[in-house]
Protein backbone atom coordinates (compact mmCIF):
# COMPACT_ATOMS: atom_id res chain seq x y z
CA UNK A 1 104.11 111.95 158.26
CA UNK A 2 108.05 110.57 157.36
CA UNK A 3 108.85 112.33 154.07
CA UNK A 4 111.41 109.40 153.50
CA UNK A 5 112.40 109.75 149.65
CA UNK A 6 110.40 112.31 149.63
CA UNK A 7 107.12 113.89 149.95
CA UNK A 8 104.65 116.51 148.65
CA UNK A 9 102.92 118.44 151.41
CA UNK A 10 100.19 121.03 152.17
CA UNK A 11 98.45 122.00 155.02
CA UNK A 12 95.11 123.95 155.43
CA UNK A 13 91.85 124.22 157.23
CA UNK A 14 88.82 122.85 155.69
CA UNK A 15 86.38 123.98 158.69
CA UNK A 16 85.08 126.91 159.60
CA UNK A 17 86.85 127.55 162.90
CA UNK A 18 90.54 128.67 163.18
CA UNK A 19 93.21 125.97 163.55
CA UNK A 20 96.63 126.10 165.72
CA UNK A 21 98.90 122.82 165.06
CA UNK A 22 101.81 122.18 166.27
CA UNK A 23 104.75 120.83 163.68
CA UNK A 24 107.67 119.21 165.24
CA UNK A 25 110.36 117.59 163.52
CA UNK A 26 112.04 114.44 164.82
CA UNK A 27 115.61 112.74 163.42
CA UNK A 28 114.94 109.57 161.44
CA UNK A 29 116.82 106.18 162.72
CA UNK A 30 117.73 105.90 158.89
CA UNK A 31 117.63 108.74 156.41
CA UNK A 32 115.77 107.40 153.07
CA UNK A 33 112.43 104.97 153.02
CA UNK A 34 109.08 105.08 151.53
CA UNK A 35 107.15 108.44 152.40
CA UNK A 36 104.46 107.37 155.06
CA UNK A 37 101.10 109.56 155.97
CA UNK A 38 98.68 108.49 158.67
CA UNK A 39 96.06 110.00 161.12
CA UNK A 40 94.11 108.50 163.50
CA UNK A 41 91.33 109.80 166.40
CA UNK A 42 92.90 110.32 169.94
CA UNK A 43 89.77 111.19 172.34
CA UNK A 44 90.16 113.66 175.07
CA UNK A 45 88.78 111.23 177.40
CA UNK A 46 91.14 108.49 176.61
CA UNK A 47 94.43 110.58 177.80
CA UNK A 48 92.51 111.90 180.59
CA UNK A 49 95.03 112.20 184.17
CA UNK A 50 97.50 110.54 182.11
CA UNK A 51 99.97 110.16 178.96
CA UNK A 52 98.87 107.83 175.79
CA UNK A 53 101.42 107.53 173.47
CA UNK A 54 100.83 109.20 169.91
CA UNK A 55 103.50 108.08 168.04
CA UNK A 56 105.91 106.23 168.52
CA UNK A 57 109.08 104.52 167.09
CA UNK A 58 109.02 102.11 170.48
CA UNK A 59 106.25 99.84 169.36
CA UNK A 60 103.77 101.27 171.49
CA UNK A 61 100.29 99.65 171.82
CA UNK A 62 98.06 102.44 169.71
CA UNK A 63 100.38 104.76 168.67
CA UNK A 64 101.42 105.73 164.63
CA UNK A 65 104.60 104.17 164.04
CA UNK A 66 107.24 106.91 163.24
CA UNK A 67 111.12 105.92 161.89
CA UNK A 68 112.92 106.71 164.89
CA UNK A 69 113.54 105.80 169.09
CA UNK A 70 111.52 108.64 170.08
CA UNK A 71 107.87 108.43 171.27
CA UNK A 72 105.01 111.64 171.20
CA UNK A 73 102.46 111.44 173.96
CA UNK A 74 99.59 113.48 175.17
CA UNK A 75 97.68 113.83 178.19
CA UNK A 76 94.36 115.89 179.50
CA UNK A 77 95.13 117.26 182.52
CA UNK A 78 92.60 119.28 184.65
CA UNK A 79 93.34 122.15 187.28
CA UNK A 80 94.52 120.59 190.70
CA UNK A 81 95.25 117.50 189.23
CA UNK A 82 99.16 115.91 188.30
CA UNK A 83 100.77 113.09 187.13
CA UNK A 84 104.52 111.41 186.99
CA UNK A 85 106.20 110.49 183.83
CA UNK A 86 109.14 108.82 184.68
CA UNK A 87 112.11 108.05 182.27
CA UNK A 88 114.38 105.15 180.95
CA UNK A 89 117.93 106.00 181.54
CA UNK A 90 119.73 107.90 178.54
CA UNK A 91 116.29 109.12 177.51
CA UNK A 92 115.42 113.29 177.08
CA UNK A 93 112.40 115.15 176.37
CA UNK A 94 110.51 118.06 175.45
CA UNK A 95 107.15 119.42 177.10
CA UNK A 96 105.01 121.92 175.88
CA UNK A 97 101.28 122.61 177.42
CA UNK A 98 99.45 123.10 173.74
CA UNK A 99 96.42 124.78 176.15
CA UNK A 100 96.70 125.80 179.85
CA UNK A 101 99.44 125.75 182.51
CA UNK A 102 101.61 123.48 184.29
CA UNK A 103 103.88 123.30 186.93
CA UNK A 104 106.85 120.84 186.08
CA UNK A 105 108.86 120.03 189.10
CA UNK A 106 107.96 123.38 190.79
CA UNK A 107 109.09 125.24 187.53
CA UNK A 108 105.76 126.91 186.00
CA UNK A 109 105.33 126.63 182.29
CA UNK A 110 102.71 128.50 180.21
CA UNK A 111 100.42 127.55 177.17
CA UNK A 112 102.83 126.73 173.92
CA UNK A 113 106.02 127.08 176.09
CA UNK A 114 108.52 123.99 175.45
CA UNK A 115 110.60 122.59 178.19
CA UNK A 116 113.68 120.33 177.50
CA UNK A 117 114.50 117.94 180.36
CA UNK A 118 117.25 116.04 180.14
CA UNK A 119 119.31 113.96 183.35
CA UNK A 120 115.96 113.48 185.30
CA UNK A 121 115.05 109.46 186.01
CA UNK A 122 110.99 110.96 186.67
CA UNK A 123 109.32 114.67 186.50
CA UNK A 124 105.70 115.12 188.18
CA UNK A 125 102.87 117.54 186.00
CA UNK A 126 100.67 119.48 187.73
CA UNK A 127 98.07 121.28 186.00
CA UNK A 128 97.62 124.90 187.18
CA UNK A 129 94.72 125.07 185.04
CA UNK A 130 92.96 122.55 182.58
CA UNK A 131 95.83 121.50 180.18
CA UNK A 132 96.26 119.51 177.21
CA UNK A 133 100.20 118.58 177.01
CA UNK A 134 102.26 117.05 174.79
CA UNK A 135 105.57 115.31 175.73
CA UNK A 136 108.64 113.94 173.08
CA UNK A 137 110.67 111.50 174.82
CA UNK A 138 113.43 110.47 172.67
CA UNK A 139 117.28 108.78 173.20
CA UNK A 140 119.55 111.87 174.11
């Protein structure tokens, strides 16, 4: 969602099962525009051992467009298993397992715990138990 000019707003659960969401707020390249809503399906399977981008203001393949150089991915990560995500130069980032726990360069991080990295060309994921991570990448 990019509230641009501005945008009306309400969130709730229509099912039957409780709901966590995460809500993270990203800078716009250029204040102002046309308000902008979209959704789209992201399988499990699809960002299985590795990051898909989400969104993205990078012209990624896939991803919802957003108004700014940043880009959300996600990635399915089961116990044992870990990946690399390595970085363009001037780039930082945030990390939060939404379920499980990772290890990020030897540093362990819990379910909904953010890490900012900043100053690191690559970081390697492992998952100390299944996880489902998200990672903002954005120009620092």
């Amino acid at each position: 969602m990019s509230a641009g000019t501005g945008i009306r707003h309400s969130e709730h659960n229509d099912g039957d099962s409780p709901i966590r969401l995460f809500q993270i707020w990203l800078k716009p390249s250029q204040p102002g525009g046309e308000p902008r809503w979209g959704n789209k399906p992201f399988p499990k399977a699809d960002r299985a051992g590795a990051f898909v981008p989400l969104a993205s203001g990078r012209n990624a393949l896939g991803a919802l467009p957003i108004r700014t150089d940043a880009e959300v991915s996600g990635a399915m990560l089961n116990a044992g298993s870990e990946t690399t995500y390595s970085f363009h130069p001037g780039d930082a980032a945030y990390l939060v397992p939404a379920t499980g726990e990772i290890e990020v360069n030897g540093m362990r991080i819990e379910a909904r715990e953010g890490l900012v990295i900043r100053e690191e060309s690559n970081v390697t994921i492992k998952a100390l138990e299944d996880s489902e991570v998200v990672l903002i990448v954005t120009a620092a």
